[in-house]
Protein backbone atom coordinates (compact mmCIF):
# COMPACT_ATOMS: atom_id res chain seq x y z
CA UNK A 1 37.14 103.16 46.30
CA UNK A 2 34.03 103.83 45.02
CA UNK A 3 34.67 106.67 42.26
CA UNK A 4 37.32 104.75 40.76
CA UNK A 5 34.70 102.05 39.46
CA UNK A 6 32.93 105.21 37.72
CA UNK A 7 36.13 106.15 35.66
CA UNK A 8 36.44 102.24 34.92
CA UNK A 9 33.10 103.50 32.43
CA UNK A 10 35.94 104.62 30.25
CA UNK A 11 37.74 101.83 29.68
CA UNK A 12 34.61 99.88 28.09
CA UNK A 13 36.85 101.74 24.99
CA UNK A 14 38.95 98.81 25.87
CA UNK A 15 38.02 95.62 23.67
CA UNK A 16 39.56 93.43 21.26
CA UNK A 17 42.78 95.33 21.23
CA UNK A 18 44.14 96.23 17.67
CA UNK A 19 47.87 95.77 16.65
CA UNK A 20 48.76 98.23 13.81
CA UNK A 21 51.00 97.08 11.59
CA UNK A 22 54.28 98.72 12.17
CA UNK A 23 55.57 101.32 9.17
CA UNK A 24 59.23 101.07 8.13
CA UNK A 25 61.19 104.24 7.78
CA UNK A 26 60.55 105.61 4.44
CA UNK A 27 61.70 108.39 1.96
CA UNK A 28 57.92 110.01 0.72
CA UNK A 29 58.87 111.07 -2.80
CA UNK A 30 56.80 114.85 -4.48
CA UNK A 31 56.95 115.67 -7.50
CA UNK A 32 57.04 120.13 -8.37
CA UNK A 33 55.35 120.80 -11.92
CA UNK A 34 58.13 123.50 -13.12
CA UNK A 35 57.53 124.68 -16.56
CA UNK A 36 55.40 121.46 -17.70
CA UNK A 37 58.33 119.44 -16.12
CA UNK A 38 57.71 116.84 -13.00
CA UNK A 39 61.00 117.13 -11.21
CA UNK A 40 61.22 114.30 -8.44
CA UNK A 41 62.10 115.90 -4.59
CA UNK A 42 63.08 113.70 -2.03
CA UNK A 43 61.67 114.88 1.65
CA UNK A 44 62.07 112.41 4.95
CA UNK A 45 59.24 113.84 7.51
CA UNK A 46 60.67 113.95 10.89
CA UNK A 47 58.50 114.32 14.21
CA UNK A 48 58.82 117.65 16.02
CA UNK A 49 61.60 117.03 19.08
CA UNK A 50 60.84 119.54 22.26
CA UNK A 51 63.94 120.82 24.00
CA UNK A 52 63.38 120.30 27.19
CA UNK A 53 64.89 122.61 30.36
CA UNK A 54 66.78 121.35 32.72
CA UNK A 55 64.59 120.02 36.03
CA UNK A 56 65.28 122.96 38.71
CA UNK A 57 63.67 123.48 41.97
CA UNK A 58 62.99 125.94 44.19
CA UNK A 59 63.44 124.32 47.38
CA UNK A 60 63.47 120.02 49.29
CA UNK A 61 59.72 120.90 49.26
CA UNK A 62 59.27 121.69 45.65
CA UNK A 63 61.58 118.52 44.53
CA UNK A 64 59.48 115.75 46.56
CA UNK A 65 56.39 117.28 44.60
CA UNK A 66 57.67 116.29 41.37
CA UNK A 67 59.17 112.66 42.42
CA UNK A 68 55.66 112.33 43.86
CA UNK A 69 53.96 113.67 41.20
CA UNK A 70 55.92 111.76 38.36
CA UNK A 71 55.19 108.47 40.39
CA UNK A 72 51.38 108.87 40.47
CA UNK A 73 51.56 110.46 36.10
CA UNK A 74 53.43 107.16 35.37
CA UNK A 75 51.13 104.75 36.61
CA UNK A 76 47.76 106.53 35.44
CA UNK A 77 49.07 107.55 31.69
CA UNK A 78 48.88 104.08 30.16
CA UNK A 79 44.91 103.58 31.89
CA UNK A 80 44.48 107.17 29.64
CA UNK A 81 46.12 106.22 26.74
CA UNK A 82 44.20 103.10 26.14
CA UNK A 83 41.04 104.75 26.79
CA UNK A 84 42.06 107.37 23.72
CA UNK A 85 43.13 104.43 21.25
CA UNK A 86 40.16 102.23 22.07
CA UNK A 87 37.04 105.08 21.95
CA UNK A 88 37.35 105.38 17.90
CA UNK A 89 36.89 101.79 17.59
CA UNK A 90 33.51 102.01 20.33
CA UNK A 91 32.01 104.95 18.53
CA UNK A 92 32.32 102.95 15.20
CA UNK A 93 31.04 99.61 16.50
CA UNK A 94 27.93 101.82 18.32
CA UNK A 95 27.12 103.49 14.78
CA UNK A 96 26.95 100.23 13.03
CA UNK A 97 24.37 99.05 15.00
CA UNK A 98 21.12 100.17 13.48
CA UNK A 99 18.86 99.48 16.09
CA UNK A 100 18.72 100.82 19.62
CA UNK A 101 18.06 97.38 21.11
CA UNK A 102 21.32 95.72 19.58
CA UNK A 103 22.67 99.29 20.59
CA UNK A 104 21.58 99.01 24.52
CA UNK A 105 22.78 95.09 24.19
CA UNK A 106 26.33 95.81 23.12
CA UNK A 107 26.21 98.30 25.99
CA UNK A 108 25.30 95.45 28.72
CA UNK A 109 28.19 93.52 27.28
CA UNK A 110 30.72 96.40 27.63
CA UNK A 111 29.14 96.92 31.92
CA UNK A 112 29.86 93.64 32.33
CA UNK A 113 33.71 93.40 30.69
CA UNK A 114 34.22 96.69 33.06
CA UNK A 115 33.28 95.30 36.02
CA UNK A 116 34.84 91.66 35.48
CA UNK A 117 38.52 93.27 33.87
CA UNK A 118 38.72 96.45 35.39
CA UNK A 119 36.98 97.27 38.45
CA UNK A 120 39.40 95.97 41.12
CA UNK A 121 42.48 97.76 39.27
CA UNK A 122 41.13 101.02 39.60
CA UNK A 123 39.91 100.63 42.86
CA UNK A 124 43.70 100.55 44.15
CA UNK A 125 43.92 104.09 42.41
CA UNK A 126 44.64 106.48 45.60
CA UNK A 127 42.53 109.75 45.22
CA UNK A 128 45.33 111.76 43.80
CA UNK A 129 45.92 109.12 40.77
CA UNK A 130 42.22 108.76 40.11
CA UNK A 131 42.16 113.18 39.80
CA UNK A 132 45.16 112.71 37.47
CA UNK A 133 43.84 109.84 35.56
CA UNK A 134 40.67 112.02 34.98
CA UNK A 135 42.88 114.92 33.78
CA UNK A 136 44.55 112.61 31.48
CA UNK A 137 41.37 111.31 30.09
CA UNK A 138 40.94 115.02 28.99
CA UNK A 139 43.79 114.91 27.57
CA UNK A 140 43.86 112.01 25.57
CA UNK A 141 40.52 112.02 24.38
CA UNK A 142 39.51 115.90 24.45
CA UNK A 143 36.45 115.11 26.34
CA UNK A 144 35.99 115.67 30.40
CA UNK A 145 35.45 112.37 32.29
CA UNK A 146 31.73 113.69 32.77
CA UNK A 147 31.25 113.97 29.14
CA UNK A 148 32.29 110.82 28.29
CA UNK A 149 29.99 109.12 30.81
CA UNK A 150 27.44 111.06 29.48
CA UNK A 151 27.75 109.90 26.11
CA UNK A 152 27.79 105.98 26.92
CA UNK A 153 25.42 106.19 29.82
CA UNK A 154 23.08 109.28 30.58
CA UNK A 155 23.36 112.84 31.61
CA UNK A 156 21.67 111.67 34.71
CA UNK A 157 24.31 109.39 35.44
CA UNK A 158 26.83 111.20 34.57
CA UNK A 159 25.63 114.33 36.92
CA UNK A 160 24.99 111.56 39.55
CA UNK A 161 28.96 110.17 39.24
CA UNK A 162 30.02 113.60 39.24
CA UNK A 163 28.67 114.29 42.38
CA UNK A 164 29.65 111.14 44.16
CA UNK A 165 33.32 111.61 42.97
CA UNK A 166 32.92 114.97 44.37
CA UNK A 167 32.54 113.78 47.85
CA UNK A 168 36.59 112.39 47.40
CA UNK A 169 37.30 115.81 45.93
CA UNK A 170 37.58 114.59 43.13
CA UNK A 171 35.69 116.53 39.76
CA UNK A 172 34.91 114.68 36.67
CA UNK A 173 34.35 117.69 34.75
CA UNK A 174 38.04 118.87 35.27
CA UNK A 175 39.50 119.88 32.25
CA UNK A 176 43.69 119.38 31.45
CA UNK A 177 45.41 123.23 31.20
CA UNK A 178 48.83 123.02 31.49
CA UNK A 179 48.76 126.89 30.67
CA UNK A 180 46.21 127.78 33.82
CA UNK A 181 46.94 125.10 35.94
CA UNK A 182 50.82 124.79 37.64
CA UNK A 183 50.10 120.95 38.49
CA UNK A 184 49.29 120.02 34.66
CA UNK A 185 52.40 121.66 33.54
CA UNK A 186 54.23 119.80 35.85
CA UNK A 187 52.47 116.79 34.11
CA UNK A 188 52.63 117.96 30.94
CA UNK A 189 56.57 118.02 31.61
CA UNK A 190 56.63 114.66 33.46
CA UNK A 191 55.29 113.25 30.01
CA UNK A 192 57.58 114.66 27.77
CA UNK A 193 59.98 113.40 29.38
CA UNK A 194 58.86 110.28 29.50
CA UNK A 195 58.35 110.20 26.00
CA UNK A 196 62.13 111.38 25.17
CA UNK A 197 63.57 108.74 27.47
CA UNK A 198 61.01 106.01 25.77
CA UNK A 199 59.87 105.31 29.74
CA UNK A 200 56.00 105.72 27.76
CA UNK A 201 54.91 105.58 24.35
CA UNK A 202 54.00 108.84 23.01
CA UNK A 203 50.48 109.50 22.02
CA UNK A 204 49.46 112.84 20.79
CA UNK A 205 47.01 114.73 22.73
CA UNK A 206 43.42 115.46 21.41
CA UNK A 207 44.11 119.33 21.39
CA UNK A 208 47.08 121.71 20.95
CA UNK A 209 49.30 122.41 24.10
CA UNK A 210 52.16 125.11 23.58
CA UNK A 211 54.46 123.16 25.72
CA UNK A 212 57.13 126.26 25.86
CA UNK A 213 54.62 129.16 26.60
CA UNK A 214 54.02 126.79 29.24
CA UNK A 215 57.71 127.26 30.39
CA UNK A 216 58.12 130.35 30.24
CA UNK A 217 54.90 131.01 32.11
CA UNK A 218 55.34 128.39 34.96
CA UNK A 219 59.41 127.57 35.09
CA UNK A 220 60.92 131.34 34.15
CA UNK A 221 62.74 132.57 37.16
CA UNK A 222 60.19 134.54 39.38
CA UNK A 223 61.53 138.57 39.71
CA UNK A 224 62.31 139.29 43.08
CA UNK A 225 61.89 142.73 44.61
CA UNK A 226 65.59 143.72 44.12
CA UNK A 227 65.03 142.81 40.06
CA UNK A 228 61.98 145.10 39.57
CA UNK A 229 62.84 148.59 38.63
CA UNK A 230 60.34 151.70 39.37
C-alpha cells in the first residue's frame, strides 16, 4: 500500500547499524566530603521495575481487542525502535556535511537504500499496523511522522504524504497519549509487558509517560449506578 512507502522515509535513520559495546554489571563508587574527610559509599543503580495489574476484561469483545491489538504492537515496535536508535546517527552525519550539495547527495543515497531495503516490507503493513507504527514513531523519537518527513524532505511533502495517508485513515500527525487516548494505553501496556517478559528490548521513550495514572484512569473499575451515592 501506498502510505506505507511514505513511513519507509523514516527508516533512511537506518544505516550502518552500530553495536554498542555491552557494559558489565558494576558497583559506581561516591565519595561524601564529611568534615574534610572523603568517606567511600558504595551505591548499585537499579532500573525502575513497573508493577504491572493483572490483564482483566470486561467482556469476549474486549479480550479479542487486546490479542489483536498486541499482535499488530509486536510486529510494528521493532520498525519504531530502529528508527529512534538510527535518527541521532542521521542528524550527525547531515551536520557534518558543510555544503548543501554533499547534503542533498547523501539524501539521494538514503531514497535509494529506502526504496531498495525497505519498501516492500512495509507495504505488507495492514492499515491498522501502519497507524500504530506511526504512533510508535512518536513515541520513540518524540516527533509526529509528519514532522519527521518534514525535516528530511519538505513541508510540502510532508503536507502532501499527510494527505495521501489520510485517504487510508490514516494521520501522520498523530501524536502517542496513552493518558487521552484508551488504544495507546492499551499499547503502552502491551509494551511493558513485553519488556518484563524480554519478548522486546526495552527502549525508553522520547518523553515522560506516567504509566500508573494511566491505570488508574483507563483500567480502575468503572462506578456503576448502584456505587454512586447522592
Amino acid at each position: 500500500m501506498k502510505y506505507c512507502t511514505y513511513i519507509a522515509l523514516f527508516f533512511s535513520l537506518i544505516l550502518n547499524a552500530q553495536i554498542d559495546p555491552v557494559e558489565q554489571d558494576s558497583t559506581v563508587v561516591h565519595y561524601m566530603i564529611i568534615e574534610g574527610d572523603s568517606i567511600p559509599v558504595t551505591s548499585v543503580d537499579l532500573n525502575e521495575v513497573l508493577v504491572l495489574p493483572p490483564l482483566k476484561f470486561s467482556d469476549r469483545k474486549s479480550r479479542i481487542r487486546y490479542i489483536i491489538l498486541r499482535r499488530k504492537t509486536l510486529k510494528v515496535y521493532p520498525y519504531a525502535k530502529l528508527a529512534a536508535e538510527r535518527l541521532e546517527t542521521l542528524q550527525a552525519r547531515l551536520e557534518g556535511l558543510e555544503s548543501k550539495r554533499d547534503k542533498k547527495r547523501y539524501a539521494k543515497i538514503i531514497q535509494k537504500y529506502i526504496q531498495d531495503e525497505f519498501s516492500s516490507e512495509l507495504k505488507k503493513l495492514t492499515k491498522t499496523e501502519g497507524q500504530i507504527l506511526v504512533k510508535l514513531i512518536h513515541r520513540q523519537t518524540g516527533r509526529t511522522t509528519f514532522e519527521l518527513i518534514k525535516e528530511l524532505r519538505n513541508g510540502w511533502r510532508a503536507f502532501w504524504f499527510n494527505s495521501t495517508a489520510s485517504l487510508f485513515d490514516i494521520s501522520l500527525k498523530r501524536e502517542f497519549a496513552p493518558i487521552d487516548v484508551e488504544e495507546d494505553y492499551l499499547i503502552e501496556d502491551i509494551l511493558q509487558r513485553a519488556f518484563q517478559s524480554e519478548r522486546l528490548k526495552r527502549q525508553d521513550p522520547a518523553f515522560d509517560i506516567d504509566f500508573y495514572s494511566c491505570v488508574s484512569k483507563w483500567a480502575a473499575p468503572k462506578a456503576t449506578t448502584s456505587d454512586k451515592h447522592y
